[in-house]
Protein backbone atom coordinates (compact mmCIF):
# COMPACT_ATOMS: atom_id res chain seq x y z
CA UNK A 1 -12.99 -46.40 -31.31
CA UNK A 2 -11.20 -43.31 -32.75
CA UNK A 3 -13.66 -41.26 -32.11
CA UNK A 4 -13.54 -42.60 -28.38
CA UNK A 5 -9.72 -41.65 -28.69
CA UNK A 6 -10.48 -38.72 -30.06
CA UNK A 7 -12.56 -37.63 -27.24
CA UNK A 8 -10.63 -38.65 -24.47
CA UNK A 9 -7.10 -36.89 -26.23
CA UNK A 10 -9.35 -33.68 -26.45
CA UNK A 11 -10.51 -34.18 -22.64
CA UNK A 12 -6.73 -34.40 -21.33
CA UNK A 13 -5.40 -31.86 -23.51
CA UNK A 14 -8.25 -29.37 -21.79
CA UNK A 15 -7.41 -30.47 -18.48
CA UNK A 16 -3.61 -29.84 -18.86
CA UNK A 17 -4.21 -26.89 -20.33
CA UNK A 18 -7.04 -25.28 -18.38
CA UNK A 19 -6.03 -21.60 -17.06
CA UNK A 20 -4.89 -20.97 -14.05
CA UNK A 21 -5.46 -18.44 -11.60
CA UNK A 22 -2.72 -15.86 -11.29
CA UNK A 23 -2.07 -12.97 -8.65
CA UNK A 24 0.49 -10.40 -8.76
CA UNK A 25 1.33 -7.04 -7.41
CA UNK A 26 3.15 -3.69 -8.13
CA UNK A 27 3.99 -0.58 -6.36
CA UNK A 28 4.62 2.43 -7.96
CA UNK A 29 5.91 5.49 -5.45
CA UNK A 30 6.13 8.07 -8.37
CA UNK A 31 4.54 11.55 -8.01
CA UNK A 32 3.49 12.18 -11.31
CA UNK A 33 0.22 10.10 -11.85
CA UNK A 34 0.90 9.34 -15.61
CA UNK A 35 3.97 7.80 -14.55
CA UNK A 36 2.61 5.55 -11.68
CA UNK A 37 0.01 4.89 -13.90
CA UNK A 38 2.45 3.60 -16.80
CA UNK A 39 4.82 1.45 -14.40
CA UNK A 40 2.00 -0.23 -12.36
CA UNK A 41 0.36 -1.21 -15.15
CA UNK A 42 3.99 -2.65 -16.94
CA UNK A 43 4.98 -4.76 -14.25
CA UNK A 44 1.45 -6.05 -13.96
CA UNK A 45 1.15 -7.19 -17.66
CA UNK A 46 4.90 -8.34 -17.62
CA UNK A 47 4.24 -10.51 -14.99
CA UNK A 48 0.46 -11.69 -16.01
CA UNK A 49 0.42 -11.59 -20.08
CA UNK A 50 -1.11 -9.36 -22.15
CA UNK A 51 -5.00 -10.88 -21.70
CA UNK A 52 -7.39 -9.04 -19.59
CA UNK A 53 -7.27 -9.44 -15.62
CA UNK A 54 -10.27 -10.57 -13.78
CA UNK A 55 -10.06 -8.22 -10.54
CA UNK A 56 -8.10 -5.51 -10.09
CA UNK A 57 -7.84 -3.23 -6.72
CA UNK A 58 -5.96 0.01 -6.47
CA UNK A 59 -5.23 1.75 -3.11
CA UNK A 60 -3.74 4.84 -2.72
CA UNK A 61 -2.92 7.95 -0.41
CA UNK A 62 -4.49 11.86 -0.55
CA UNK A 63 -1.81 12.58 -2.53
CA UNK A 64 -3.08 11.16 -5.33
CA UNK A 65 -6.77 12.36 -4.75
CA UNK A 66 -6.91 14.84 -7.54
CA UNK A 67 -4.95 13.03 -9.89
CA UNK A 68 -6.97 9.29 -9.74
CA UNK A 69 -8.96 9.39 -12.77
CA UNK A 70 -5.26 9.81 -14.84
CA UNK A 71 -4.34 6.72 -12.59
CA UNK A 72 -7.54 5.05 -13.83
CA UNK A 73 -7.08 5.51 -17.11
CA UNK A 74 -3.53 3.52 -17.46
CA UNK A 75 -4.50 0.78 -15.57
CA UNK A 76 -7.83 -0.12 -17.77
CA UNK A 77 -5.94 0.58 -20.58
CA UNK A 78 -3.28 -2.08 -20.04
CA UNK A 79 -5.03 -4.85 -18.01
CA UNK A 80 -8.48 -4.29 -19.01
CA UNK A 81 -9.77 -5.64 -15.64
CA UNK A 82 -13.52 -6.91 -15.80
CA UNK A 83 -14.04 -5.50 -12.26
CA UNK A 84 -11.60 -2.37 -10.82
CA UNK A 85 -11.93 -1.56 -7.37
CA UNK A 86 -10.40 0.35 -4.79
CA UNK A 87 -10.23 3.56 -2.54
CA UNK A 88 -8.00 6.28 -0.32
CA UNK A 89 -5.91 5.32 2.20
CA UNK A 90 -4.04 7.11 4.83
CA UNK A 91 -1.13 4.86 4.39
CA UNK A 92 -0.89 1.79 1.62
CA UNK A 93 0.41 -1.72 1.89
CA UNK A 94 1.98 -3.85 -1.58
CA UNK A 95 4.54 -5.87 -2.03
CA UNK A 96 6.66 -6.31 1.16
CA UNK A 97 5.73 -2.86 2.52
CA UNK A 98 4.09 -0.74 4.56
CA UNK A 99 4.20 2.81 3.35
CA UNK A 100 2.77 4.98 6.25
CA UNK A 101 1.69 8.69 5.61
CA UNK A 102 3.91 8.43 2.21
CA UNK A 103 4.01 8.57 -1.80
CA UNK A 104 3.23 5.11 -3.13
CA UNK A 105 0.05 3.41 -5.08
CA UNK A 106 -0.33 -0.20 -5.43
CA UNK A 107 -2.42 -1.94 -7.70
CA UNK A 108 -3.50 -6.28 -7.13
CA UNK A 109 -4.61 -8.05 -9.68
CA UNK A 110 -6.16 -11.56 -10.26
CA UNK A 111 -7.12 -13.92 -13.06
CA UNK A 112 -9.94 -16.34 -11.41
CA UNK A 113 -11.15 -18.28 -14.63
CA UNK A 114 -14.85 -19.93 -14.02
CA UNK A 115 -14.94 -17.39 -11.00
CA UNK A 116 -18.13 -15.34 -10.67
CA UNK A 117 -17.84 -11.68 -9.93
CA UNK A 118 -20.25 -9.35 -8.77
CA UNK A 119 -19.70 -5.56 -8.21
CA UNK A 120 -21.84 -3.34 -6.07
CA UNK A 121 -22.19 0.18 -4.99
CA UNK A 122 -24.70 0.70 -2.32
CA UNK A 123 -25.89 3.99 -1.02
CA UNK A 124 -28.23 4.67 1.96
CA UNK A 125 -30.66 6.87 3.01
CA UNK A 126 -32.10 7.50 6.83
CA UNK A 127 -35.39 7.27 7.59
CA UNK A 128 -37.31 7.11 11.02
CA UNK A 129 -36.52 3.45 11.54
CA UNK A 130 -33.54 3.11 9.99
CA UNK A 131 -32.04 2.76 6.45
CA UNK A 132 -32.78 2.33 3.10
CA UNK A 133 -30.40 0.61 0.81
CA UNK A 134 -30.04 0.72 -2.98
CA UNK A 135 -27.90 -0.92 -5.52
CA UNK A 136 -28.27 -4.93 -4.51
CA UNK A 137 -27.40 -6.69 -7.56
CA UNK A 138 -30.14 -8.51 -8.79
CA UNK A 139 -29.76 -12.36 -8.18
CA UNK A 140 -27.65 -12.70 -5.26
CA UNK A 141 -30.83 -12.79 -2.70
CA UNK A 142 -30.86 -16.42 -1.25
CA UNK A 143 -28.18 -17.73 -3.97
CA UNK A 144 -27.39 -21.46 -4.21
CA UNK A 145 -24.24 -20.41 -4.19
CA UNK A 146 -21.94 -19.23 -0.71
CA UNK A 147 -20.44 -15.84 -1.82
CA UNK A 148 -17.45 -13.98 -0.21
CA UNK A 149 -17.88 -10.41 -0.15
CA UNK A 150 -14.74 -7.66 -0.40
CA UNK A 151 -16.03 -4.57 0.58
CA UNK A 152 -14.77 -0.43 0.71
CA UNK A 153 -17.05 1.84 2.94
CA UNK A 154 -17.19 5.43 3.16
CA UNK A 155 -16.81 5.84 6.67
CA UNK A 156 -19.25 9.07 6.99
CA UNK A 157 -22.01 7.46 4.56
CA UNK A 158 -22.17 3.70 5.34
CA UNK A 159 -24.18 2.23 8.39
CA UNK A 160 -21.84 -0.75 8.12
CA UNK A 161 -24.40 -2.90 10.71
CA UNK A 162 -26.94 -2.63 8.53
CA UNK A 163 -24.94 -3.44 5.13
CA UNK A 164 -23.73 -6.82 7.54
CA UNK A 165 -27.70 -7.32 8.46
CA UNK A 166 -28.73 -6.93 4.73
CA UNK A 167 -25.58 -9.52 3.48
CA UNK A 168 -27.00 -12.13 6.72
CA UNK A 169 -30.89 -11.86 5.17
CA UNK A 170 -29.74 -12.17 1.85
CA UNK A 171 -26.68 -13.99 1.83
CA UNK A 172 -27.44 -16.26 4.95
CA UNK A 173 -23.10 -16.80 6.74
CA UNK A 174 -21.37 -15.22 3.84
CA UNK A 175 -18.36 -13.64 5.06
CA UNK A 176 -17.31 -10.07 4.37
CA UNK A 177 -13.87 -8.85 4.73
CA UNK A 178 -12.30 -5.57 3.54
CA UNK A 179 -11.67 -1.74 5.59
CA UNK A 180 -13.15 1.71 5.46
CA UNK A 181 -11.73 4.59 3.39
CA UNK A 182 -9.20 6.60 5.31
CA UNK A 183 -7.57 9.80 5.11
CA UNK A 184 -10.81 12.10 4.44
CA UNK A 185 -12.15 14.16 7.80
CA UNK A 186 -15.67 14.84 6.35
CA UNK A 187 -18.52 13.64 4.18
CA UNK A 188 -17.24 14.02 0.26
CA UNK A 189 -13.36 14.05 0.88
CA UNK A 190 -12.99 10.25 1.02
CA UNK A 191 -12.53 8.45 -2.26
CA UNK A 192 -13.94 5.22 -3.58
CA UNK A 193 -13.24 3.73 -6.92
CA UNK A 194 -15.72 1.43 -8.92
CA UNK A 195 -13.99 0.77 -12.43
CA UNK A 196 -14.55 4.25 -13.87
CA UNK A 197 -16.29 5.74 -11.45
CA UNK A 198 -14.87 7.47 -8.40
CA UNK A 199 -17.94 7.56 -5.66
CA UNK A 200 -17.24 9.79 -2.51
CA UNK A 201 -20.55 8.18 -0.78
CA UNK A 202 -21.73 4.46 0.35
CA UNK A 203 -20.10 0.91 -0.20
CA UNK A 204 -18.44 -0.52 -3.24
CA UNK A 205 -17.64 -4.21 -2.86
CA UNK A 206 -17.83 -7.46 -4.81
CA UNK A 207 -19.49 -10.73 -4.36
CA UNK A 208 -17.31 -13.42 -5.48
CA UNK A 209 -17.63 -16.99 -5.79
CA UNK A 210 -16.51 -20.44 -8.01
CA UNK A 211 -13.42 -22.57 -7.82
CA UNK A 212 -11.75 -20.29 -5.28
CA UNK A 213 -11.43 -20.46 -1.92
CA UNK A 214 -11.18 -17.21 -0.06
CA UNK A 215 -9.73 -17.65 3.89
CA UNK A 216 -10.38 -14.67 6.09
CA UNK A 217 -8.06 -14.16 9.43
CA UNK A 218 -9.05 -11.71 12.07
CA UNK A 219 -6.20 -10.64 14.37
CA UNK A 220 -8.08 -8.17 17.23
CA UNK A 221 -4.78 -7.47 18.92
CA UNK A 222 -5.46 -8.00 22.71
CA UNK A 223 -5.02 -9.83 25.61
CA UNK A 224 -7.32 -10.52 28.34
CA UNK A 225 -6.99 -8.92 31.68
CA UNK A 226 -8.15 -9.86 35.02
CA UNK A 227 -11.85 -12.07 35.53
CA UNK A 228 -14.70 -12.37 33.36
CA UNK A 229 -17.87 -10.75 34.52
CA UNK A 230 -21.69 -10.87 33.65
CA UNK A 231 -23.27 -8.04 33.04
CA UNK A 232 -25.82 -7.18 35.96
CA UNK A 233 -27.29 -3.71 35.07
CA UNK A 234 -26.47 -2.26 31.36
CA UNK A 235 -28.43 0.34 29.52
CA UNK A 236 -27.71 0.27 25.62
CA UNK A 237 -24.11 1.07 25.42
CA UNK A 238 -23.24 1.57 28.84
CA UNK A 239 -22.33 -1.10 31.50
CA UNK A 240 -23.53 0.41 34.88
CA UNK A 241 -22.73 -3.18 37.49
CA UNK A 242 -20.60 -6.51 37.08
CA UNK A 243 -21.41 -9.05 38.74
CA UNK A 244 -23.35 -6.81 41.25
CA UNK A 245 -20.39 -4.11 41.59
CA UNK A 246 -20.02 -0.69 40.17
CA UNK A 247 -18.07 -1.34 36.95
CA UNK A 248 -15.64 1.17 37.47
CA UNK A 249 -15.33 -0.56 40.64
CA UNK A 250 -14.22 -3.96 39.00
CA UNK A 251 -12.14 -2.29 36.66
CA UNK A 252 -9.96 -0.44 39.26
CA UNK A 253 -9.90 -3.91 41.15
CA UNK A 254 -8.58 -5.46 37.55
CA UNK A 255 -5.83 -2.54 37.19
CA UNK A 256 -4.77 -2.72 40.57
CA UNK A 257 -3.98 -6.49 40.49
CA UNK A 258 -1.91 -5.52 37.59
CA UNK A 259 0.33 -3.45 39.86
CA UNK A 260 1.39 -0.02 39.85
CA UNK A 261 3.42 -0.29 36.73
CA UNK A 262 1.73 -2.49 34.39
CA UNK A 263 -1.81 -1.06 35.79
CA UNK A 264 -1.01 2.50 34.47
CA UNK A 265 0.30 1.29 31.01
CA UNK A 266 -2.69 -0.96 30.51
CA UNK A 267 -5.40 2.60 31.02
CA UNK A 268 -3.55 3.66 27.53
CA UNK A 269 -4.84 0.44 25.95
CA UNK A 270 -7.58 -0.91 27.80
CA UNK A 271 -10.48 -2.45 25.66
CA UNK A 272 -13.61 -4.29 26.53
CA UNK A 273 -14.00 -7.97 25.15
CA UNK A 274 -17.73 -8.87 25.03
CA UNK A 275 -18.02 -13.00 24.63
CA UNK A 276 -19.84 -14.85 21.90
CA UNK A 277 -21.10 -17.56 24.21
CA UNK A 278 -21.50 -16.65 27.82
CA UNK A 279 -22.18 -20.43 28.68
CA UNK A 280 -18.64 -21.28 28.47
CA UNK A 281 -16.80 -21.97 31.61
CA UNK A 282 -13.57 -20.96 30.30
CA UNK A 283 -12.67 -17.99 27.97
CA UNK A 284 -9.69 -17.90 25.77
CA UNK A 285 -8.45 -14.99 23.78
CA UNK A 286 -10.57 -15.57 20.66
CA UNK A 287 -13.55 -15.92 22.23
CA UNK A 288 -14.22 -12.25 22.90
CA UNK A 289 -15.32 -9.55 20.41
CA UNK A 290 -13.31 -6.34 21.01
CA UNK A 291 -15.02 -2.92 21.20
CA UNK A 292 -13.66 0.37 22.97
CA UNK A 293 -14.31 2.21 25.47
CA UNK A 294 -15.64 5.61 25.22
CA UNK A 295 -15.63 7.03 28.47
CA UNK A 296 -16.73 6.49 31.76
CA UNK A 297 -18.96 8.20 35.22
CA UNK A 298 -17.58 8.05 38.04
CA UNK A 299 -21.32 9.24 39.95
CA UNK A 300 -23.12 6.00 38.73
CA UNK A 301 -20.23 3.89 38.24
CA UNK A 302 -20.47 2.93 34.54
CA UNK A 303 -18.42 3.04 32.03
CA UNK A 304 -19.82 3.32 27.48
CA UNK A 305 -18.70 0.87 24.80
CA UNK A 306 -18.58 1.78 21.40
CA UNK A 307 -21.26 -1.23 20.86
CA UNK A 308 -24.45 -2.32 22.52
CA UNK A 309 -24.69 -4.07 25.52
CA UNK A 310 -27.08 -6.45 27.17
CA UNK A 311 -27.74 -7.74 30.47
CA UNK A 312 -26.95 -10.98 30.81
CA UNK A 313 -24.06 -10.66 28.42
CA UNK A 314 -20.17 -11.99 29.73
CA UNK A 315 -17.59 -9.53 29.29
CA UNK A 316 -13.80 -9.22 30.38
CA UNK A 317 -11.00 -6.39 30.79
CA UNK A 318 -8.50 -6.45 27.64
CA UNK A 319 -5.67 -4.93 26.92
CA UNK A 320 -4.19 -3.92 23.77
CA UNK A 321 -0.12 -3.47 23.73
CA UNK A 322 2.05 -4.12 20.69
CA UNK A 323 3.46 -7.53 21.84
CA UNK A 324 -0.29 -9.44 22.65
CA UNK A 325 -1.37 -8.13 18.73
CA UNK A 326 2.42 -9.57 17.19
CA UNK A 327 1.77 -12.66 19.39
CA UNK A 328 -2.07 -13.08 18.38
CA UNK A 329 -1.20 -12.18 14.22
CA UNK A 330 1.26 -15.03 14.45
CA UNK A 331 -0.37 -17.26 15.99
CA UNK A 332 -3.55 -17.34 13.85
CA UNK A 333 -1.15 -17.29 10.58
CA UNK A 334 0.86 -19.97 11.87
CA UNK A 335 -2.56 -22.13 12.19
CA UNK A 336 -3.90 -21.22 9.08
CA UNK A 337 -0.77 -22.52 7.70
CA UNK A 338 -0.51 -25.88 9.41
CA UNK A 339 -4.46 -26.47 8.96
CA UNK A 340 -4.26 -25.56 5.05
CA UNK A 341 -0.77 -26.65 3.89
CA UNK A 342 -1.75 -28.45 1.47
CA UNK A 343 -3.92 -25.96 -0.46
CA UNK A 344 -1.44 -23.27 0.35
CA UNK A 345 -2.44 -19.09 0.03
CA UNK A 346 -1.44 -17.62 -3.32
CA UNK A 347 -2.27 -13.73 -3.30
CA UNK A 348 -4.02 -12.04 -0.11
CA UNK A 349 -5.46 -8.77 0.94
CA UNK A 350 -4.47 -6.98 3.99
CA UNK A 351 -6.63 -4.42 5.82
CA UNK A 352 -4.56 -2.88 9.06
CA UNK A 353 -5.77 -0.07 11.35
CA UNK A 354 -4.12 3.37 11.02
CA UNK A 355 -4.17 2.63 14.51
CA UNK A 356 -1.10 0.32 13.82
CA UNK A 357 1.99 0.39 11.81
CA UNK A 358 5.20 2.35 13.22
CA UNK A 359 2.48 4.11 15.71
CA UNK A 360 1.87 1.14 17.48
CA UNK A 361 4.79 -2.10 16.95
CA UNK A 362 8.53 -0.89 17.64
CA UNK A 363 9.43 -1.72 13.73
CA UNK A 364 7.80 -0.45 10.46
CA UNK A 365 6.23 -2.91 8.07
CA UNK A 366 5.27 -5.46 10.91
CA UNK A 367 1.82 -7.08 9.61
CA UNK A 368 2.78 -7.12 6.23
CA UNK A 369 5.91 -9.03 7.14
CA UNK A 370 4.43 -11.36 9.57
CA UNK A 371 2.00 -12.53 6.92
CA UNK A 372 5.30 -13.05 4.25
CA UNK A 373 7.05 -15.00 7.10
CA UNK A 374 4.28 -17.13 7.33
CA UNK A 375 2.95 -17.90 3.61
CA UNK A 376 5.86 -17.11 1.52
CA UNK A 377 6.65 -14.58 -0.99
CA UNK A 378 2.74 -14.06 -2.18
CA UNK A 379 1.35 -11.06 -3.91
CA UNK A 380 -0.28 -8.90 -1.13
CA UNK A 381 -1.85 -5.34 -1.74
CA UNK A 382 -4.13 -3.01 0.89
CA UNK A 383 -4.14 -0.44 3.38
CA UNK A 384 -4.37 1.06 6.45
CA UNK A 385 -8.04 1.90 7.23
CA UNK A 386 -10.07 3.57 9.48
CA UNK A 387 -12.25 0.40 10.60
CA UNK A 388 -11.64 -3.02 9.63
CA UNK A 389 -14.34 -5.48 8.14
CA UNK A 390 -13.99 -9.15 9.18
CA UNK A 391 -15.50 -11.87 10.16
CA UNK A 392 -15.58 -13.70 13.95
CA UNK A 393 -17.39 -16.76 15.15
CA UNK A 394 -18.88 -16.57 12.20
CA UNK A 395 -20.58 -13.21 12.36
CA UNK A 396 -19.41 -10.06 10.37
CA UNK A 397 -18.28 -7.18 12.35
CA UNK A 398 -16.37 -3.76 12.20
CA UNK A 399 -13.34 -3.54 14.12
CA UNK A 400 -11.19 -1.10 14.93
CA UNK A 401 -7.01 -1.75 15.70
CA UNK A 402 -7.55 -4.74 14.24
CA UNK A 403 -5.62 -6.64 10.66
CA UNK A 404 -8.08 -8.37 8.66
CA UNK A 405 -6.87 -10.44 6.15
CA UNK A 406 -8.28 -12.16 3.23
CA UNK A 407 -6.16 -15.24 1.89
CA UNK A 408 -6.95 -16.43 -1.83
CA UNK A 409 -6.23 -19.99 -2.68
């Protein structure tokens, strides 16, 4: 009987005292990298303790390009992360910020005890039919387990649909969220970090899974526009007839209808939505995958997307303006909120476009603060990238003028 007591005492005591997971954040906008370097990783270990962090990312502007391996250095050496990631961005997010095209490096850290981690860095080489891709880690090919992966590309070096094929073979529906390095203009100038390493080619990224659950939102930013269409006569990326009409033809029919006014504001911001399921009778805003237009004939009639196109396929005029992306960013964070309140977000990633910020909404710091409004004061780190990588309908995808967010609970 006492050793019955015995047991059970020992049983509760682990329970109430089994770690926790922990997420903070810290910002650091001084110059000197030694300095940044001391007070991000301060706050960080005043905040979590003294014992090692799990996960660590660090994002940070050109500024800092020369001077990241000093950055490095200070934050190993006070939270001894088991995994460090991170890479160059044009402009960073942390804390309740948005610091566009200024001096500031944020570092996000995590605890996830009983959490597996995985780090990656895959490179690629071209050949006639494609790619080649090293670096898999061994053992995550057809896993038991349903892996979330947080990935950094290169955006000069990485075929990102074939890194989203390879995760779909391997990894059948495990979502990938995360943004491409911005702020380089050429092969070699952008920066990606992979605990001591800092790579300048490929994808860095990490597979994680356990008692975590990792929530991924996908705000595209637009509004649909006029009548959906199927695609009567496409040729690879460019959409030659809609519904048996010249597609510039059915576009200046769409902009028209708009009126004068509206019609020449929406050509600034016009995108195409392509629909997952062209069966549907009715198409809402989140039924459409976004892609750009890249320019358009006026001899045959057909305008290019910046993605493939089939016959047969449903697409539909959208526009992109500040207000439809604040309305759609809300909206999905105000149903993630009702549909998980009671297992509640406590540290998140944010991945914006350089395409948004003070360029795009009338007020600075506007996707960072919707996100605050609508989960509370949580530790949030990222940056504004040059191609966002999210999930929608279930399929992995890179977007562009998109926020892609990934919510840890």
């Amino acid at each position: 009987m006492v050793d019955k007591f015995l047991e059970r005492l020992l049983d509760s005591f682990a329970m109430n005292h089994e770690p926790t997971m922990q997420y903070q954040v810290a910002v650091s906008r001084h110059t000197n990298p030694d300095q940044a370097g001391q007070e991000l990783g301060m706050a960080l270990r005043a905040s979590m303790g003294k014992d090692p962090v799990d996960v660590a990312f660090i994002f940070y502007p050109p500024y800092y390009k020369d001077m990241i391996s000093q950055l490095l250095s200070h934050i190993h050496e006070t939270l001894s992360p088991r995994v460090l990631l991170g890479c160059m961005g044009e402009s960073i997010i942390g804390m309740d910020k948005e610091f566009e095209e200024t001096t500031a490096v944020t570092v996000w850290a995590a605890r996830l005890p009983h959490c597996h981690l995985v780090p990656m860095h895959l490179t690629f080489d071209e050949v006639e039919h494609g790619y080649i891709m090293d670096g898999w880690p061994e053992g995550l090919d057809h896993s038991a387990e349903h892996p979330t992966f947080i990935l950094l590309a290169d955006p000069f070096s990485t075929p990102m649909n074939e890194v989203f094929s390879q995760i779909e073979q391997r990894c059948p529906g495990a979502p990938a969220i995360g943004g491409v390095a911005s702020g380089g203009t050429d092969l070699g100038e952008s920066q990606l970090v992979l605990n001591n390493d800092i790579i300048q080619t490929g994808l860095v990224g990490i597979a994680m899974w356990g008692p975590l659950s990792i929530r991924t939102i996908v705000s595209q930013g637009c509004q649909p526009i006029g009548e959906p269409y199927v695609v009567t006569r496409a040729e690879r990326y460019i959409v030659y007839e809609l519904g048996g009409m010249p597609t510039l033809e059915r576009l200046q029919a769409t902009l028209d209808a708009l009126g004068p006014e509206r019609g020449k504001q929406a050509t600034m911001g016009l995108q195409v939505g392509v629909a997952f399921n062209e069966h549907r009778h009715q198409f809402n805003r989140g039924d459409f995958l976004i892609r750009g237009i890249m320019g358009a004939d006026q001899q045959s009639g057909g305008i290019a997307l910046s993605d493939l196109i089939e016959e047969g396929q449903t697409i539909q005029f959208h526009l992109r303006d500040s207000a439809a992306a604040s309305e759609e960013l809300n909206l999905l964070l105000a149903q993630e909120r009702d549909q998980f309140s009671k297992a509640p977000p406590k540290g998140a990633l944010l991945f914006s476009c350089h395409g948004r910020g003070r360029r795009f909404f009338p007020h600075p710091h506007h996707d960072i603060e919707a996100v605050l409004h609508q989960t509370g004061h949580i530790p949030i780190a990222g940056f504004f990238a040059a191609g966002e990588i999210g999930p929608v309908a279930g399929k992995n995808f890179i977007h562009g003028y998109t926020a892609s967010l990934a919510l840890f609970s």
